[in-house]
N, C-alpha and C. Protein backbone atom coordinates (compact mmCIF):
# COMPACT_ATOMS: atom_id res chain seq x y z
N UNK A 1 -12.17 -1.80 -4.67
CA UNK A 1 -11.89 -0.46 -4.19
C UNK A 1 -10.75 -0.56 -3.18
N UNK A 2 -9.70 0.47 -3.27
CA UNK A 2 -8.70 0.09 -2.33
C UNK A 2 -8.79 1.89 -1.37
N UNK A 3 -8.68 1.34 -0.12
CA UNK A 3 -8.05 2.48 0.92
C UNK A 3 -6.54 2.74 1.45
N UNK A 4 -6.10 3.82 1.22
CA UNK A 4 -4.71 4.03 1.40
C UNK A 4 -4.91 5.22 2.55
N UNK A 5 -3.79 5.03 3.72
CA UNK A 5 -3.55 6.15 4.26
C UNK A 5 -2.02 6.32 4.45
N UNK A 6 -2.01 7.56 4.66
CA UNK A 6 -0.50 8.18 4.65
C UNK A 6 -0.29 9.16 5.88
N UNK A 7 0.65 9.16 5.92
CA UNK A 7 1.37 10.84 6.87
C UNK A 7 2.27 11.09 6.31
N UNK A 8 2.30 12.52 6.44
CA UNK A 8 3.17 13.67 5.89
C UNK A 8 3.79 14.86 7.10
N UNK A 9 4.27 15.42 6.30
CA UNK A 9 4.58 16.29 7.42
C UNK A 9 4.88 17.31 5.87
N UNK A 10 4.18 18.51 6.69
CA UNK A 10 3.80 20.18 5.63
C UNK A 10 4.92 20.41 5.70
N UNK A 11 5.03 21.07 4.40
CA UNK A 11 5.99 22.54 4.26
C UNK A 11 5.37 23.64 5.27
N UNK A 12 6.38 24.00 5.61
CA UNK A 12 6.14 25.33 7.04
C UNK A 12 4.74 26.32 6.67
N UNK A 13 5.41 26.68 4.93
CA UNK A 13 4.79 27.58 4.49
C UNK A 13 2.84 27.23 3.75
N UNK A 14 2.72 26.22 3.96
CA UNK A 14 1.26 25.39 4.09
C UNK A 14 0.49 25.89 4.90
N UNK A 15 -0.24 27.38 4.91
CA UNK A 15 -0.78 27.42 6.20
C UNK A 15 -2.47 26.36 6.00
N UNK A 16 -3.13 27.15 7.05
CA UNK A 16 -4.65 26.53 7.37
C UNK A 16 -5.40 27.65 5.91
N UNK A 17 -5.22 28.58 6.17
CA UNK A 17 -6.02 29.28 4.86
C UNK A 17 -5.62 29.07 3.80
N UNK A 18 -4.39 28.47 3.37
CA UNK A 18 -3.82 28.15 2.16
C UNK A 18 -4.82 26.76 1.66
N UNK A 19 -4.60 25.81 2.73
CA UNK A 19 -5.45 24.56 2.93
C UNK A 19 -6.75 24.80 2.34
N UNK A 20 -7.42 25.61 3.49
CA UNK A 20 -9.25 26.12 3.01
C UNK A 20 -9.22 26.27 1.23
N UNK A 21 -8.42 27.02 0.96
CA UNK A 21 -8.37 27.35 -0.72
C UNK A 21 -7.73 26.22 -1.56
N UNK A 22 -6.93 25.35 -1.19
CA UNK A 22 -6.68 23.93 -1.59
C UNK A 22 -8.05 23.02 -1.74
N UNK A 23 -8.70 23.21 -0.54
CA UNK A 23 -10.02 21.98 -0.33
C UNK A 23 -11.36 22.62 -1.49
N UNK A 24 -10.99 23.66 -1.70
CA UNK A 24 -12.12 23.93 -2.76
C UNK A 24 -12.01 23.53 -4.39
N UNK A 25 -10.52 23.36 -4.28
CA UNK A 25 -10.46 23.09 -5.82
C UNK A 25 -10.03 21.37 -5.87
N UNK A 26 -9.47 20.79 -4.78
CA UNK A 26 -9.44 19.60 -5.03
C UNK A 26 -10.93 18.46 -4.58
N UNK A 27 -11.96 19.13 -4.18
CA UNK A 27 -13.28 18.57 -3.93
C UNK A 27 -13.52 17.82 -5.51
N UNK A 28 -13.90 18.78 -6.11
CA UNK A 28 -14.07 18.41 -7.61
C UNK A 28 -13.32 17.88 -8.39
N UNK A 29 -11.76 17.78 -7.97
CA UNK A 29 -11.42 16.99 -8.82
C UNK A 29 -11.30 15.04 -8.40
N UNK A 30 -11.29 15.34 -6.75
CA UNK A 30 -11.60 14.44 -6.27
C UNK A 30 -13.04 13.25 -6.55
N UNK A 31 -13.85 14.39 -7.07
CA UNK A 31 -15.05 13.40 -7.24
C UNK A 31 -14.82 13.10 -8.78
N UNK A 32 -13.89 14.11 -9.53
CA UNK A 32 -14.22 13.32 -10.81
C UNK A 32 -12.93 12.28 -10.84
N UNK A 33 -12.17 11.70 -10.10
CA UNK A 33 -11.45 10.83 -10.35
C UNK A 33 -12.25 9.48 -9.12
N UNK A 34 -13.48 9.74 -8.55
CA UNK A 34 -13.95 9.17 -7.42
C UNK A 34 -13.06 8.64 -6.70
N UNK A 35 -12.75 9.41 -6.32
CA UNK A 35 -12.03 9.45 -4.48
C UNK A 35 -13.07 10.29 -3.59
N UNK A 36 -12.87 9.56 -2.26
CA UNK A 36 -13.55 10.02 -1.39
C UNK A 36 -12.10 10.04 -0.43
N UNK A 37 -12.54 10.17 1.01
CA UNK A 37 -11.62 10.38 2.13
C UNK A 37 -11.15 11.56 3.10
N UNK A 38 -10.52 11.65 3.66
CA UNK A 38 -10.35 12.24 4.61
C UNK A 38 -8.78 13.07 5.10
N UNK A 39 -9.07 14.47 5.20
CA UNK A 39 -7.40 14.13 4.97
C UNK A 39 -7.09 15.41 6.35
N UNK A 40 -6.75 15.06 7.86
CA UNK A 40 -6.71 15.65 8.97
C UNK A 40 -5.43 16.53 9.16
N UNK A 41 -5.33 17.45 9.61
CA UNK A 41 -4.29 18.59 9.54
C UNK A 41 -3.88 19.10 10.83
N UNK A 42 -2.72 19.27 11.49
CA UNK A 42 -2.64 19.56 12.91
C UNK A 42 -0.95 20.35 12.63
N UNK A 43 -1.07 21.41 13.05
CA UNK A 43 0.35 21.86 13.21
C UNK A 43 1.52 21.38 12.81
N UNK A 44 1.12 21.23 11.48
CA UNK A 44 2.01 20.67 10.27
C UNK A 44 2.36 18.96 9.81
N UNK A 45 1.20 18.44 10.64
CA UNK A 45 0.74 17.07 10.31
C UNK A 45 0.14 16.55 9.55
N UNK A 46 0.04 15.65 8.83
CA UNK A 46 -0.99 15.52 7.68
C UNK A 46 -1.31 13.95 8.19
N UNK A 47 -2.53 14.03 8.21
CA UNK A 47 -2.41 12.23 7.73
C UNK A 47 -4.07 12.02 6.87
N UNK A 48 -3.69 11.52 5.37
CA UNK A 48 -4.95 11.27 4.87
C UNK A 48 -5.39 10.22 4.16
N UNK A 49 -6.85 9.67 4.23
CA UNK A 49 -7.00 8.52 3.83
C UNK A 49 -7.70 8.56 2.13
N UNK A 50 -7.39 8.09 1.66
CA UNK A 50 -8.26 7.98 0.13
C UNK A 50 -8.21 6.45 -0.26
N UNK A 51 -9.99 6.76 -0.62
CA UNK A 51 -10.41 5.75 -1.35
C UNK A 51 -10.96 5.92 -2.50
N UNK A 52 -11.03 4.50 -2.92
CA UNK A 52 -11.65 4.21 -4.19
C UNK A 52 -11.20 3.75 -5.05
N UNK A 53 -11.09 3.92 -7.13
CA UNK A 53 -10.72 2.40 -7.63
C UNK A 53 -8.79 2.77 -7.13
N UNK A 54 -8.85 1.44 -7.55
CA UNK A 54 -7.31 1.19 -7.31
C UNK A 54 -6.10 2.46 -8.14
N UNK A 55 -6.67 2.39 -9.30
CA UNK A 55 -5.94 3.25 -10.28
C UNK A 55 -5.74 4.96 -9.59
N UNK A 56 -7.02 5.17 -9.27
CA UNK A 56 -7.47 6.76 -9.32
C UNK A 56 -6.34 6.81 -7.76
N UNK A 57 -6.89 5.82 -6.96
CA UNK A 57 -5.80 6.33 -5.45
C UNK A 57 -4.38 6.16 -6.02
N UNK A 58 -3.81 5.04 -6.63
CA UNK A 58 -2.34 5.21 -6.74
C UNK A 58 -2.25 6.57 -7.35
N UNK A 59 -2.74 6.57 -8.68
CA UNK A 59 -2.49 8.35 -9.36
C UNK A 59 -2.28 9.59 -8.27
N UNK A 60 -3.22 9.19 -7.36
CA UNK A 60 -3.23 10.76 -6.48
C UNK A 60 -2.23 10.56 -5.30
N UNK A 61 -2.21 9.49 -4.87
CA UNK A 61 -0.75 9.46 -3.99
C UNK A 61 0.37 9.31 -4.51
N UNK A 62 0.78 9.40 -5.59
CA UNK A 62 2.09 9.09 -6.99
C UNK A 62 1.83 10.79 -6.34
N UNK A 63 0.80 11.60 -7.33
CA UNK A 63 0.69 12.76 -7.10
C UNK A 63 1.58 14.04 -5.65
N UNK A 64 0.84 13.65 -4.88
CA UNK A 64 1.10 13.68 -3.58
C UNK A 64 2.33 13.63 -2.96
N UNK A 65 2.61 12.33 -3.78
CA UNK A 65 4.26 12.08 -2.80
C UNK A 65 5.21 12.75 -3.57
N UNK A 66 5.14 13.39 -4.74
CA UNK A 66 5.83 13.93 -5.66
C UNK A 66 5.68 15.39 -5.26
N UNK A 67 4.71 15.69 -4.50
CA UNK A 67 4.23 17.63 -4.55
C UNK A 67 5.46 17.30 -2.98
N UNK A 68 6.39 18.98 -3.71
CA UNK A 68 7.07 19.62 -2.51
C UNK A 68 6.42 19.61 -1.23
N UNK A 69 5.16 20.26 -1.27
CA UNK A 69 4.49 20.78 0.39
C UNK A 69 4.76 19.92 0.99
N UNK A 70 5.07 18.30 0.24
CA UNK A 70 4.69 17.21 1.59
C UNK A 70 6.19 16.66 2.03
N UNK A 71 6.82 16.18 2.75
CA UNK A 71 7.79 15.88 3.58
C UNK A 71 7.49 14.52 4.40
N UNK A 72 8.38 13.66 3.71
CA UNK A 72 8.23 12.22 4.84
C UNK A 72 7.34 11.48 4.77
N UNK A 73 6.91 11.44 3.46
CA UNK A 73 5.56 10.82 3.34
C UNK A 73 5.66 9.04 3.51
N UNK A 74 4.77 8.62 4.02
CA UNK A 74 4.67 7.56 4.43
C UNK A 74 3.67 6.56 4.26
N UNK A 75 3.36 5.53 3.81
CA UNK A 75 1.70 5.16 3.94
C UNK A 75 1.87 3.97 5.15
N UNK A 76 0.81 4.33 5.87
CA UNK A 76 0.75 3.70 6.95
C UNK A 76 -0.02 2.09 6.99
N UNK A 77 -1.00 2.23 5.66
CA UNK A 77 -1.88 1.57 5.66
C UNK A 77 -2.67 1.28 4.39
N UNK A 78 -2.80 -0.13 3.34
CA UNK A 78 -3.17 -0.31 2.00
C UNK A 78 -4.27 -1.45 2.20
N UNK A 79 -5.52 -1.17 1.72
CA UNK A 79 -6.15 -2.56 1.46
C UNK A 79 -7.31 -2.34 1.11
N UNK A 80 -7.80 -3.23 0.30
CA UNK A 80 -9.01 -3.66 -0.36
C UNK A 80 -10.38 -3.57 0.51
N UNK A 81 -11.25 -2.75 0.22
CA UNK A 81 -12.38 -2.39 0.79
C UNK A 81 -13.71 -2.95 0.03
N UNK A 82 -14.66 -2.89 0.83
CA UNK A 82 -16.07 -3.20 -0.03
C UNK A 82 -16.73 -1.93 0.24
N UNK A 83 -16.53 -1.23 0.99
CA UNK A 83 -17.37 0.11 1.12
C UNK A 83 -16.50 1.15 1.22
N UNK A 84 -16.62 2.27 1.39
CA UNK A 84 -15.99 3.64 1.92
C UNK A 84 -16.93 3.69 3.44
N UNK A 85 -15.12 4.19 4.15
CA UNK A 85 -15.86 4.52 5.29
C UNK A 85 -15.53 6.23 5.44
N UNK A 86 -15.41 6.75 3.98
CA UNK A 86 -15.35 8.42 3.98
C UNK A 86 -16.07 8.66 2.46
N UNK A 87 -17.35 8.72 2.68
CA UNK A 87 -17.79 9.07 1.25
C UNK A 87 -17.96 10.11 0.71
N UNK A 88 -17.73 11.19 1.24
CA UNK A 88 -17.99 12.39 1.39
C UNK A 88 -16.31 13.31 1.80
N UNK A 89 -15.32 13.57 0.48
CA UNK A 89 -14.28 13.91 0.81
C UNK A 89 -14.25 15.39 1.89
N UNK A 90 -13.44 15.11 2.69
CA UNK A 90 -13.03 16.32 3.74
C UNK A 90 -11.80 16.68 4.28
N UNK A 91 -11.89 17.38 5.32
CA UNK A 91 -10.58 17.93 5.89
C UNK A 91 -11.12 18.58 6.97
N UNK A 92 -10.19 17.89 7.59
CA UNK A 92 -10.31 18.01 9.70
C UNK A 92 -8.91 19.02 10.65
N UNK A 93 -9.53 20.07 11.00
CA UNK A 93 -8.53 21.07 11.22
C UNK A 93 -7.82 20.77 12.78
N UNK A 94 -6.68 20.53 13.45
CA UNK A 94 -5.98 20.10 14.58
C UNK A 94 -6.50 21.38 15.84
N UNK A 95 -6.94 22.84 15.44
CA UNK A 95 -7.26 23.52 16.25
C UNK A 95 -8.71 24.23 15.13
N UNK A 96 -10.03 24.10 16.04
CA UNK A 96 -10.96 24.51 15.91
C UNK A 96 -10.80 25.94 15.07
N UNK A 97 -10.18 27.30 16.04
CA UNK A 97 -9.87 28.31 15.19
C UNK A 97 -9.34 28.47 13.92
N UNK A 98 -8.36 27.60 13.65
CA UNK A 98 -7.96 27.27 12.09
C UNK A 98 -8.83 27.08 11.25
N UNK A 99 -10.27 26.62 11.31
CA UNK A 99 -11.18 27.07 10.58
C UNK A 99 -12.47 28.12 10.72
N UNK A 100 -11.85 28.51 11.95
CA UNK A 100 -13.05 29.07 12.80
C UNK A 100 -13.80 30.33 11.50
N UNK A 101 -15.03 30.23 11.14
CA UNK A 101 -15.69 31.91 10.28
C UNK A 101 -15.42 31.83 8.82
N UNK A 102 -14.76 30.46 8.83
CA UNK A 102 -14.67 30.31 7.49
C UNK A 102 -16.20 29.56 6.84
N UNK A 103 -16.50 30.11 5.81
CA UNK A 103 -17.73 28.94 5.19
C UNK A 103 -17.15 27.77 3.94
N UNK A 104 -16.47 26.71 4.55
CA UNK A 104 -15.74 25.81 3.37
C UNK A 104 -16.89 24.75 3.41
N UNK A 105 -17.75 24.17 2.02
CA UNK A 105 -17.72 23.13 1.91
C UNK A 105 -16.76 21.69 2.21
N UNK A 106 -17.23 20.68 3.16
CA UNK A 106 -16.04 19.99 3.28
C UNK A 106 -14.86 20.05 4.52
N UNK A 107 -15.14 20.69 5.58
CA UNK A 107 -14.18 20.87 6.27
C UNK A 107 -15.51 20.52 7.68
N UNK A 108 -14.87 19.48 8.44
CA UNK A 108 -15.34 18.38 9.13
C UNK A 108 -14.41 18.49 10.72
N UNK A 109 -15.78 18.35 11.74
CA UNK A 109 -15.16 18.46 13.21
C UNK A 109 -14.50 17.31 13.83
N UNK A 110 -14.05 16.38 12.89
CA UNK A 110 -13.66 14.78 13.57
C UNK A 110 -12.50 15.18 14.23
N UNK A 111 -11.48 15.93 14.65
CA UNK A 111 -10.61 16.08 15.33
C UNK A 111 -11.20 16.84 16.62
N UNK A 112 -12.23 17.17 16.69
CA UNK A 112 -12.62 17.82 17.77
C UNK A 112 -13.95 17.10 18.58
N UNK A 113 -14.04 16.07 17.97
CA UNK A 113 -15.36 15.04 17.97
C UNK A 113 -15.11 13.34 18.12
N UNK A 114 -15.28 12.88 19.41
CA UNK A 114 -14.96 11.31 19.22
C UNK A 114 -16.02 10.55 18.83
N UNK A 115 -15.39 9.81 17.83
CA UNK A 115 -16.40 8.64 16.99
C UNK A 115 -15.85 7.31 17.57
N UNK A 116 -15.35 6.99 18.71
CA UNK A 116 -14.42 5.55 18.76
C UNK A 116 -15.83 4.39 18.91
N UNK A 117 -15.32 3.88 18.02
CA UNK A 117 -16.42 2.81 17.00
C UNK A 117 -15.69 1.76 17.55
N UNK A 118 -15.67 0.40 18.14
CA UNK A 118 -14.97 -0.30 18.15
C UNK A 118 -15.18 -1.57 16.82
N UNK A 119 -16.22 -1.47 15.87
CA UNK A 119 -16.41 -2.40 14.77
C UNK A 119 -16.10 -1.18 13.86
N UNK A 120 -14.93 -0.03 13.71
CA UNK A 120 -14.68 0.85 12.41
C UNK A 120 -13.41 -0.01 12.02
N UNK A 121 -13.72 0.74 10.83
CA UNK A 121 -12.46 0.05 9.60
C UNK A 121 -11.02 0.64 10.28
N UNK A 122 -9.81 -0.19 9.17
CA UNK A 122 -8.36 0.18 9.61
C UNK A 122 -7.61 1.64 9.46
N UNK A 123 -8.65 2.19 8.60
CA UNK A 123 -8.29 3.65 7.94
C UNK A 123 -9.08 4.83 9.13
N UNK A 124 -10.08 4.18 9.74
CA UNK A 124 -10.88 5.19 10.58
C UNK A 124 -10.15 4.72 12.15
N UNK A 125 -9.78 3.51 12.36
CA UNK A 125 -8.55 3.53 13.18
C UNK A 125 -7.49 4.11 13.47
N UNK A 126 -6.44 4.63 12.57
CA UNK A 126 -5.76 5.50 12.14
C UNK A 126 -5.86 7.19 12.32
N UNK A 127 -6.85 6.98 11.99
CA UNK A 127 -7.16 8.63 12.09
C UNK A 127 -7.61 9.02 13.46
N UNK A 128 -8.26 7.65 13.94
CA UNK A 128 -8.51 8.04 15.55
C UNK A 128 -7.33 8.24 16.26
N UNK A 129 -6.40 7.55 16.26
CA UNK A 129 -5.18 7.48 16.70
C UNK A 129 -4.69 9.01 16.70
N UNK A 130 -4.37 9.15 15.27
CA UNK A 130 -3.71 10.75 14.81
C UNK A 130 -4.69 11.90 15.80
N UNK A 131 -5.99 11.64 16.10
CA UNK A 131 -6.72 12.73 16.80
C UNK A 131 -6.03 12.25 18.40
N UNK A 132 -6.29 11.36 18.68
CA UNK A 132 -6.07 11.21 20.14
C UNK A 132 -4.44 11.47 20.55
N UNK A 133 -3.68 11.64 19.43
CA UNK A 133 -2.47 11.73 20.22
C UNK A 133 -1.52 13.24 19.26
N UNK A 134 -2.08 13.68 18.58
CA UNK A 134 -1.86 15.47 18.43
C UNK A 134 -1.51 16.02 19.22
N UNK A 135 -0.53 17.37 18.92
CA UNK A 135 -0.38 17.82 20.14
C UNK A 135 -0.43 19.55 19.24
């Protein structure tokens, strides 16, 4: 199983409710290509991690780096896992109100919530980082 993370930077026109209606239709397709992961959003920041088999993550970041919305894409981070440390795909909003009243399956308080684990993986490293230094 391999974990990949990336940053991006949105098209302007990407809002947070555009997102909410993105995360509903890519849940399912996410599980049928089994990917799991995490993918955090902050005032036009992206940074997201996907796992799982090798094939299904390259396909969706080939994907990804090819879709307009994204800008500057980058992967920060590639490697071979024995577990998922996101089994349960989501999306983490940079300001609380950006999801505030919405009912989304899938949309997760880790940007507003510290988990600093000092035995977490290189991908949940990363994302701590991206929370602690947002602006």
């Amino acid at each position: 199983m391999i974990s990949l993370t990336y940053v991006s930077t949105a098209d302007p026109s990407l809002t947070s409710e555009h997102l909410l209606e993105l995360l509903r239709s890519w849940r399912p397709v996410n599980a049928s290509h089994d990917l799991t992961g995490m993918l955090l959003y902050s005032e036009g920041n992206v940074i997201q991690t996907l796992e799982g088999p090798e094939d299904s993550v390259d396909t969706m970041y080939d994907t990804i780096a090819a879709d307009g919305r994204h800008h500057g894409v980058i992967v920060l981070h590639r490697e071979e896992v024995a577990e998922r440390a996101f089994p349960d795909w989501s999306m983490g909003f940079g300001r609380y109100d950006q999801a505030a009243g919405i009912d989304v399956d899938g949309v997760n308080g880790f940007l507003r919530e510290s988990t600093e684990d000092p035995q977490s993986g290189s991908a949940l490293r990363l994302l701590e980082i991206f929370r602690s230094t947002m602006r």
